[in-house]
N, C-alpha and C. Protein backbone atom coordinates (compact mmCIF):
# COMPACT_ATOMS: atom_id res chain seq x y z
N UNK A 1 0.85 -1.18 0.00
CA UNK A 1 0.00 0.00 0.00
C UNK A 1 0.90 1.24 0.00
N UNK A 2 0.83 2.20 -0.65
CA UNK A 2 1.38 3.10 -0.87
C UNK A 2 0.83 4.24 0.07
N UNK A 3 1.64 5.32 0.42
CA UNK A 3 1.39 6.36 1.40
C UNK A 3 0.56 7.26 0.75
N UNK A 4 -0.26 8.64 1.46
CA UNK A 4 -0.73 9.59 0.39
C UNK A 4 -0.85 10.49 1.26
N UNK A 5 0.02 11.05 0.84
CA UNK A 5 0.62 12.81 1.09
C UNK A 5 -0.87 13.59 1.38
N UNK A 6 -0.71 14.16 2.49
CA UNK A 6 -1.80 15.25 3.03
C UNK A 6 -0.83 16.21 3.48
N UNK A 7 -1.31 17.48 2.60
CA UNK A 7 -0.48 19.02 2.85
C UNK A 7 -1.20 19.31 4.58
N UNK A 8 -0.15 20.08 5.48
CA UNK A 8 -0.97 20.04 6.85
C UNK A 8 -0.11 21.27 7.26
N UNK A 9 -1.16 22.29 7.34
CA UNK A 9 -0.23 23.80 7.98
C UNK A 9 -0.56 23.53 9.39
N UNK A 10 0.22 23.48 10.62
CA UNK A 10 0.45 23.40 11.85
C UNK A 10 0.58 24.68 12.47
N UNK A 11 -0.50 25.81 13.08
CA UNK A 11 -0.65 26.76 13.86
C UNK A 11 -0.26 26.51 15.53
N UNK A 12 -0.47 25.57 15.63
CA UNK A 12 -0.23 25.12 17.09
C UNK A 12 1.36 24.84 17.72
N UNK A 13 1.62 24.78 18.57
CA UNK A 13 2.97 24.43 19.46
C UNK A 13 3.21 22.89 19.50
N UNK A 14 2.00 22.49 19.18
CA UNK A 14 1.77 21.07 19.05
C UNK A 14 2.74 20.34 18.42
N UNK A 15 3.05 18.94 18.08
CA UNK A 15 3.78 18.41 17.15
C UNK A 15 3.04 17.78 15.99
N UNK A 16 3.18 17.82 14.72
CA UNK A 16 2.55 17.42 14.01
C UNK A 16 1.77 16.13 14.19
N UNK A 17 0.29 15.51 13.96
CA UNK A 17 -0.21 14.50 13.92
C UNK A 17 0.52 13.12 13.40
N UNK A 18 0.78 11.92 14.46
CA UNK A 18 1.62 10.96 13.92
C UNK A 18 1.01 9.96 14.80
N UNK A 19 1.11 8.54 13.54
CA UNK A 19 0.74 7.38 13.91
C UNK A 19 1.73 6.09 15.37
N UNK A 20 1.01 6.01 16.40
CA UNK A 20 1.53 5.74 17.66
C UNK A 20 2.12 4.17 17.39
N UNK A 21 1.64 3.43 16.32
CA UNK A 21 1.89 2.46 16.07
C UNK A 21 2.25 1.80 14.62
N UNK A 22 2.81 0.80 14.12
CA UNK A 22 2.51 0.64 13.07
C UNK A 22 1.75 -0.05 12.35
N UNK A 23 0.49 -0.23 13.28
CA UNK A 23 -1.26 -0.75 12.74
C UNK A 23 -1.97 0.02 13.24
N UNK A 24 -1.58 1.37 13.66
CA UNK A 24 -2.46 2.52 13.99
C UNK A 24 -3.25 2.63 12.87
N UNK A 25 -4.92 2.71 12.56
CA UNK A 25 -6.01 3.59 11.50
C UNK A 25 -5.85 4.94 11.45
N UNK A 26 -5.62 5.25 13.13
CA UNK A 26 -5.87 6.72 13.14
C UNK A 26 -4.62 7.39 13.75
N UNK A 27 -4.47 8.72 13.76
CA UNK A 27 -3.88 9.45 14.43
C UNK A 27 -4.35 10.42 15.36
N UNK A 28 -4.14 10.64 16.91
CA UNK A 28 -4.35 11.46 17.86
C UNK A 28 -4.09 12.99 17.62
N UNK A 29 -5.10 14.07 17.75
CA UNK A 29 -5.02 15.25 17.49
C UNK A 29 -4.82 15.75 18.62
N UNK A 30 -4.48 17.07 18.93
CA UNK A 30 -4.38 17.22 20.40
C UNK A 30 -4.92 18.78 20.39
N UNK A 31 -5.73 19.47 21.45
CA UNK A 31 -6.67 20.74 21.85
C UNK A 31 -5.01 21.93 21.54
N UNK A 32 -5.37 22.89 21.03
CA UNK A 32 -4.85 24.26 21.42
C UNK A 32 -6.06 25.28 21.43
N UNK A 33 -5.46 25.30 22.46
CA UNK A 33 -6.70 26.53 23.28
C UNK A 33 -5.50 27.41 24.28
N UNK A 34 -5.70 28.53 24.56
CA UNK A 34 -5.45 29.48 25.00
C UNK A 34 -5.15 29.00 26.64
N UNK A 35 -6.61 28.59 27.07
CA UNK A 35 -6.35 28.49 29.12
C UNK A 35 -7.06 26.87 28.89
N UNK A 36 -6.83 26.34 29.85
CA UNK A 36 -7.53 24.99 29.85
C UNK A 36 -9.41 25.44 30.20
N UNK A 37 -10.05 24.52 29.18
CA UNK A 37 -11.28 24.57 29.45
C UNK A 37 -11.76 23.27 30.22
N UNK A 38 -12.95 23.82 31.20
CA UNK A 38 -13.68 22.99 31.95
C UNK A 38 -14.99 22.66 31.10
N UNK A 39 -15.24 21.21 30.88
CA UNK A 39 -16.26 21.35 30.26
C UNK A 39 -17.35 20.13 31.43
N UNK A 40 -18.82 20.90 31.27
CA UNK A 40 -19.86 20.51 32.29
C UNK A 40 -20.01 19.20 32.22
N UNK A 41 -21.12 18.33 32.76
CA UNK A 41 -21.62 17.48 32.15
C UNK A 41 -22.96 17.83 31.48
N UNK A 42 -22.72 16.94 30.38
CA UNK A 42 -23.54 17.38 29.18
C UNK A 42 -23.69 18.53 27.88
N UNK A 43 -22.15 18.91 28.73
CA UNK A 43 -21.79 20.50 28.08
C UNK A 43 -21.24 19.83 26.32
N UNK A 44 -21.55 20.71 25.36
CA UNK A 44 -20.30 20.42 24.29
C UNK A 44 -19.78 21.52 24.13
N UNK A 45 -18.24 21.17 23.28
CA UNK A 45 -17.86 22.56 22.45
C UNK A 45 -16.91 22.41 21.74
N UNK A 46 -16.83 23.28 21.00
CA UNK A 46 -15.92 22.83 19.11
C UNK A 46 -14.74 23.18 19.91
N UNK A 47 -13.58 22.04 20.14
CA UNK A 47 -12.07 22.93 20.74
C UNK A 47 -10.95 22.84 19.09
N UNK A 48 -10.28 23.91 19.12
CA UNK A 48 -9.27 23.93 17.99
C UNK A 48 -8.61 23.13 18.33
N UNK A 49 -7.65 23.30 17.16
CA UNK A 49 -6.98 21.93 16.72
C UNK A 49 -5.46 22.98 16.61
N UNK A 50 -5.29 23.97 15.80
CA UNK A 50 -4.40 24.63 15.22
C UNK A 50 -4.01 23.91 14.05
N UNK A 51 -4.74 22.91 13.52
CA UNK A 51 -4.68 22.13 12.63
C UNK A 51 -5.09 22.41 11.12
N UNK A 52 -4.67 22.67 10.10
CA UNK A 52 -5.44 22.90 8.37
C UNK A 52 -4.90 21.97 7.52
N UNK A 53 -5.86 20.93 6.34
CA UNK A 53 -5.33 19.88 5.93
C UNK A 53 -5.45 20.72 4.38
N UNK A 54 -5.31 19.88 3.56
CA UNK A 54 -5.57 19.73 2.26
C UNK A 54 -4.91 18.27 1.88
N UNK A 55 -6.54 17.72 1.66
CA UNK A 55 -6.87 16.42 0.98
C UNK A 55 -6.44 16.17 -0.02
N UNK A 56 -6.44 15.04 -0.95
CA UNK A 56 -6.79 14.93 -2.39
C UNK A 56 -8.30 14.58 -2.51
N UNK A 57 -8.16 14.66 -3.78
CA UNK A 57 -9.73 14.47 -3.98
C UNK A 57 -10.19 13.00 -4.13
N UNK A 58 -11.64 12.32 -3.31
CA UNK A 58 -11.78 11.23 -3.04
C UNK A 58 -11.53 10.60 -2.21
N UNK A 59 -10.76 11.51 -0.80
CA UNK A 59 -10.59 11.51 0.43
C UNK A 59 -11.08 11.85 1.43
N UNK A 60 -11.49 11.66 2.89
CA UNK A 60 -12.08 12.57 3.74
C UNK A 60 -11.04 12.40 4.93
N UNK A 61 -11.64 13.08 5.88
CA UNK A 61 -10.71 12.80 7.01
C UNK A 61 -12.15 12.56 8.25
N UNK A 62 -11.95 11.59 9.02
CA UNK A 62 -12.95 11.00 10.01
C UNK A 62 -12.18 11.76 11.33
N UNK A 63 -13.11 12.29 12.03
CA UNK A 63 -13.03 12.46 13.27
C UNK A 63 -13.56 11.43 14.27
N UNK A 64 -12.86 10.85 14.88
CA UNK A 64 -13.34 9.83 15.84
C UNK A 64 -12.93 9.75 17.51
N UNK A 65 -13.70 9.42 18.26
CA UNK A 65 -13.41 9.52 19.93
C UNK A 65 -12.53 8.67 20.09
N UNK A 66 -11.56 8.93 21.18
CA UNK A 66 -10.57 8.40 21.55
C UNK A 66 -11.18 7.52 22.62
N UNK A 67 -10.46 5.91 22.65
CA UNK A 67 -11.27 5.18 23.40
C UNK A 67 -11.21 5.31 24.75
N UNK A 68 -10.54 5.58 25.13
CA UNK A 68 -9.85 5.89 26.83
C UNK A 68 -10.50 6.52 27.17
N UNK A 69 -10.78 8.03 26.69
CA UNK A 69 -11.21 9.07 27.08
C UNK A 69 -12.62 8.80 26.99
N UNK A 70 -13.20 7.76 26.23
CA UNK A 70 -14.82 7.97 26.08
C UNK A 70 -15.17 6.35 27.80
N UNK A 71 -14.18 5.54 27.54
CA UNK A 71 -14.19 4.82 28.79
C UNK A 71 -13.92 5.20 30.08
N UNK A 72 -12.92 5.96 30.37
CA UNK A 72 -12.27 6.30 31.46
C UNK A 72 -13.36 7.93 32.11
N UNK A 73 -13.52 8.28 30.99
CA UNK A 73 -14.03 9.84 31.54
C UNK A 73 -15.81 10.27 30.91
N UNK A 74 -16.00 9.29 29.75
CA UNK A 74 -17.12 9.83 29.15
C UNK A 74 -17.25 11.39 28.45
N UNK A 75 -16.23 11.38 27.84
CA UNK A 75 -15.47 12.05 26.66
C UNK A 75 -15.93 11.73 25.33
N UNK A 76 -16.64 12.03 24.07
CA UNK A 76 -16.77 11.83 22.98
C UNK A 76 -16.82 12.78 22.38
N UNK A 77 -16.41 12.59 20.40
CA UNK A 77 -16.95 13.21 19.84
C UNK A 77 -18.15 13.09 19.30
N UNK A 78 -19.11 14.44 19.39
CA UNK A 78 -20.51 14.43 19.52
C UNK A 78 -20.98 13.75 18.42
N UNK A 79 -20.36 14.31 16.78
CA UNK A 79 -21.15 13.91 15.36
C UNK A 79 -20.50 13.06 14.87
N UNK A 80 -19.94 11.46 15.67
CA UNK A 80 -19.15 10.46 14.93
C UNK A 80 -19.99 9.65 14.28
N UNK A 81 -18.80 9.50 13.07
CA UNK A 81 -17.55 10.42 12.85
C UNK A 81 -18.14 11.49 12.48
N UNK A 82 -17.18 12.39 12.64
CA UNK A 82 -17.15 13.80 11.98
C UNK A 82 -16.25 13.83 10.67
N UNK A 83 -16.94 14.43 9.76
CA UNK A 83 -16.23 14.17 8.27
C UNK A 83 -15.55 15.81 7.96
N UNK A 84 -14.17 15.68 7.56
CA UNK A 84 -13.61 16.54 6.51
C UNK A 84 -13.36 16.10 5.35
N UNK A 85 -14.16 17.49 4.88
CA UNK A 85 -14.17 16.78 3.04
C UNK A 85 -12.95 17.51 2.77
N UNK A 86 -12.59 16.84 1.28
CA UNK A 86 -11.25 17.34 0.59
C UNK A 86 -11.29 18.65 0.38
N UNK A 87 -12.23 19.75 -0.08
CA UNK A 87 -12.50 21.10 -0.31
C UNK A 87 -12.60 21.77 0.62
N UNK A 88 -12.68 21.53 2.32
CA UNK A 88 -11.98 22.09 3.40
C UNK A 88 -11.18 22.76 3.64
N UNK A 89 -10.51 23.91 4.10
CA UNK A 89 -9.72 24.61 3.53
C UNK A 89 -9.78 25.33 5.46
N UNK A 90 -10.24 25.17 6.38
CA UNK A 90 -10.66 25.62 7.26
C UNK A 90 -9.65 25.03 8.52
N UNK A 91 -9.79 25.23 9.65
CA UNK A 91 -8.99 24.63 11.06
C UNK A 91 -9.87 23.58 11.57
N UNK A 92 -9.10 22.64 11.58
CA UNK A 92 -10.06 21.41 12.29
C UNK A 92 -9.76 21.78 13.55
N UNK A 93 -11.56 21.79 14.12
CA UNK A 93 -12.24 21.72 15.32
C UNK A 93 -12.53 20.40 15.57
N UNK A 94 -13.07 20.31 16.68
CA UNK A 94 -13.63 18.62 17.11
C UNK A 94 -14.81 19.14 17.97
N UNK A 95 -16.08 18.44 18.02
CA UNK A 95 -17.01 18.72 19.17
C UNK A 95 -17.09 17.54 20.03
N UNK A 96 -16.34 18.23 20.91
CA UNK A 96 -16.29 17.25 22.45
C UNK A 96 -18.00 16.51 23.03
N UNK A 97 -18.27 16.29 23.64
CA UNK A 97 -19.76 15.85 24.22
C UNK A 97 -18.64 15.63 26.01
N UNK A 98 -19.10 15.68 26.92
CA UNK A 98 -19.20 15.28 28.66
C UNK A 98 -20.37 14.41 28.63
N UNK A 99 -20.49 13.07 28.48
CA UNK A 99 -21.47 12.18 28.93
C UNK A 99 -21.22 11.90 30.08
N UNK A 100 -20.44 12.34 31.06
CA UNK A 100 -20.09 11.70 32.47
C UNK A 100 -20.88 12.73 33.36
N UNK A 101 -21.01 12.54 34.82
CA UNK A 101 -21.50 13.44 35.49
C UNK A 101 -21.08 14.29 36.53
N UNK A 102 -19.35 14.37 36.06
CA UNK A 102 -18.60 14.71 36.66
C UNK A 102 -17.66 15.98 35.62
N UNK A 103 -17.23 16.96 35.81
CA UNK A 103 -16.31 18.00 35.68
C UNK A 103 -15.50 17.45 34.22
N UNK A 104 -14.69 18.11 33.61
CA UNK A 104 -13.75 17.56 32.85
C UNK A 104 -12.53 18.64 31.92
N UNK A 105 -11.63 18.43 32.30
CA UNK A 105 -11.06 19.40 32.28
C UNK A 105 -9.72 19.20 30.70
N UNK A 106 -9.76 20.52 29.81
CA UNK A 106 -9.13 20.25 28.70
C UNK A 106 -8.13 20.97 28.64
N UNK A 107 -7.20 20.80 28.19
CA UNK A 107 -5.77 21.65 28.21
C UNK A 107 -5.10 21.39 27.11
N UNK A 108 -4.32 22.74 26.50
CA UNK A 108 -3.80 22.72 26.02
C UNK A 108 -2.95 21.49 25.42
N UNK A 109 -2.66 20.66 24.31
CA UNK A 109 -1.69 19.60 24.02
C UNK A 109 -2.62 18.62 24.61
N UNK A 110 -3.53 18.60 25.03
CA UNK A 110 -3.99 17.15 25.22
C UNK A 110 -4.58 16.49 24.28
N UNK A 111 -4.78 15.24 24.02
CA UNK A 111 -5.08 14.16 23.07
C UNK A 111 -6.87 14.27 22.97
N UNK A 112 -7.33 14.72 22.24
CA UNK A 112 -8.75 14.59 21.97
C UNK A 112 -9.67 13.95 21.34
N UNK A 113 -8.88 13.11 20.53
CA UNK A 113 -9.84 12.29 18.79
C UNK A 113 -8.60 11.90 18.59
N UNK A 114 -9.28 11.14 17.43
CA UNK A 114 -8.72 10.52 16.42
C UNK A 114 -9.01 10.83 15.12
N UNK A 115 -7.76 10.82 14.05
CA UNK A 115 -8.60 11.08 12.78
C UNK A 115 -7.99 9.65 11.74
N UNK A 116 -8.70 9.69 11.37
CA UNK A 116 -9.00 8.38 10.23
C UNK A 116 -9.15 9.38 8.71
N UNK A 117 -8.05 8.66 7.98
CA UNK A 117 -8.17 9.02 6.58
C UNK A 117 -8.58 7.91 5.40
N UNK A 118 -9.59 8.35 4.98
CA UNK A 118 -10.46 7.40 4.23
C UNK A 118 -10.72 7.61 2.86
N UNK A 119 -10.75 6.59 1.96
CA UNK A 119 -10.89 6.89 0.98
C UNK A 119 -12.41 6.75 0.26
N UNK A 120 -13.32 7.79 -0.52
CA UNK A 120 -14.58 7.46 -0.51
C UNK A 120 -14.92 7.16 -2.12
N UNK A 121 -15.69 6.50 -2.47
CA UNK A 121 -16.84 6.61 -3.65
C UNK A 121 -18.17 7.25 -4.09
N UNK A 122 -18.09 7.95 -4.61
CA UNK A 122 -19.32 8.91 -5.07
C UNK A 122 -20.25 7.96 -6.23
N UNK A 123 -21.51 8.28 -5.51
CA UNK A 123 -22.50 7.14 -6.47
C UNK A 123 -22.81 8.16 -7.16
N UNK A 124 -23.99 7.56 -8.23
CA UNK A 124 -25.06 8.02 -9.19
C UNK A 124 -26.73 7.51 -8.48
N UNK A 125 -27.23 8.01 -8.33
CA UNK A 125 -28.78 7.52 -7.71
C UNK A 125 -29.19 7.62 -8.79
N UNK A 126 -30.24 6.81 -9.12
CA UNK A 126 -30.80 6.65 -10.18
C UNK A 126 -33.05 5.92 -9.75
N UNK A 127 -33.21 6.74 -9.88
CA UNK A 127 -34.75 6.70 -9.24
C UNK A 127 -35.40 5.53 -9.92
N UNK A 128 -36.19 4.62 -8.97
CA UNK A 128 -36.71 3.37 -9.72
C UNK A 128 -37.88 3.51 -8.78
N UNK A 129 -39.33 2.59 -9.22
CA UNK A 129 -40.14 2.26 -8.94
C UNK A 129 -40.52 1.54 -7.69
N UNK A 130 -39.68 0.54 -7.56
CA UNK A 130 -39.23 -0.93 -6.89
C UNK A 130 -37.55 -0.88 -6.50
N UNK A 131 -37.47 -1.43 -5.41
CA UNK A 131 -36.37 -2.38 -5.37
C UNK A 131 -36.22 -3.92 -4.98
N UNK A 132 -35.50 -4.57 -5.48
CA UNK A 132 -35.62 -5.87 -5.30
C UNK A 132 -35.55 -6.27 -3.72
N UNK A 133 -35.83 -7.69 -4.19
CA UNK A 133 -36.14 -8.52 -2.90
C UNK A 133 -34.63 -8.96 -2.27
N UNK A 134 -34.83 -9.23 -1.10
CA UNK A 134 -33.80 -9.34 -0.25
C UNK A 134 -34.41 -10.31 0.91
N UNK A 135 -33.37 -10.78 1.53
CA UNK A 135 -33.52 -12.10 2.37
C UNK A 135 -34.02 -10.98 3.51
N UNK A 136 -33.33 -10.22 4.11
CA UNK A 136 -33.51 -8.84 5.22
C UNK A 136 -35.06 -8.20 4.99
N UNK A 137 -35.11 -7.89 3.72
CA UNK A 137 -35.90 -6.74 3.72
C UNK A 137 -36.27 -5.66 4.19
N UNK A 138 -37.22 -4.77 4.78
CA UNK A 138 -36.85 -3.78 5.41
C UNK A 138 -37.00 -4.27 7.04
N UNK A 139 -36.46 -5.44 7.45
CA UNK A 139 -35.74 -5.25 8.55
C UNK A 139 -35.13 -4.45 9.30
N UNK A 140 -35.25 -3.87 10.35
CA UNK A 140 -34.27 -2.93 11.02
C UNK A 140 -34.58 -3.03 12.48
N UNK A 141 -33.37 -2.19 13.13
CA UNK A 141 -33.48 -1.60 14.64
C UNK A 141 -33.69 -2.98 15.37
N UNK A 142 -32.97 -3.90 15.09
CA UNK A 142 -32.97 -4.90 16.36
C UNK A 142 -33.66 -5.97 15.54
N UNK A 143 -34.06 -6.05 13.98
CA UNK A 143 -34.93 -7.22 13.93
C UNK A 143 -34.28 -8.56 14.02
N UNK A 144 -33.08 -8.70 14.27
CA UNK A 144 -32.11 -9.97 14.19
C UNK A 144 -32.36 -10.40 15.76
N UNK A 145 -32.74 -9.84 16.88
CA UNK A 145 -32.85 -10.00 18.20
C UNK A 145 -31.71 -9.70 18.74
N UNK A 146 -31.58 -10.03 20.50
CA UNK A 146 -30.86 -9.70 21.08
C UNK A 146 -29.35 -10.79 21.14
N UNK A 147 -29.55 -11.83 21.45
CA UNK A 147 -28.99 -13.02 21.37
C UNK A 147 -28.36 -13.89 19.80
């Protein structure tokens, strides 16, 4: 598998985004913010990144919760994933969520998400009458049971 170059202007003190392993998916982003923020429970809020990408095209970039932080503290990101499209041109933010019922406190350089770089396919929809039959059908929301 070949590598694919993502241009990445770095505003932050931070160190550039890098893979912790070598079967890492994702890479750890980390907050620059000014003073450490306290966030409530139940509170959200978009924290910077100091982060700006440029994609290629047919790429996105996934924002995803870090598992620790969503186990250990009840930490997530709110709209996972969160998608950057290639025509982005902007500072990646992340929106935190506090599902815990306790305090939580963010600082500067700390580890917040994950981002996942993905490669996508763009369909054609094409409007029909019918769709065919299927073993599922419109099955959903649990129709397979619990067990």
């Amino acid at each position: 598998m070949s590598d694919i170059v993502v241009k990445i202007i770095n505003k932050s003190d931070n160190p550039l985004p890098q893979y912790a392993t070598p079967g890492s998916a994702g890479v750890d982003l980390r907050a620059f913010i000014p003073s450490s923020i306290v966030l409530k429970p139940f509170e959200r809020i978009a924290v910077p990144t100091g982060l700006f990408i440029e994609l290629p095209v047919g790429y996105e970039a996934q924002i995803r919760p870090r598992s620790g932080l969503a186990l250990k503290s009840g930490i997530s990101v709110l709209n996972t994933p969160g998608t950057i499209d290639s025509d982005y041109r902007g500072e990646i933010k992340v929106i935190l969520v506090n599902l815990s019922q306790n305090d939580f406190t963010i600082n500067s350089g700390d580890r917040i998400c994950q981002m996942v770089i993905a490669q996508y396919s763009k369909v054609c929809f094409e409007s029909v009458s019918e769709l065919a039959d299927s073993d599922r059908g419109d099955g959903g929301f649990g129709h397979s049971g619990v067990k």
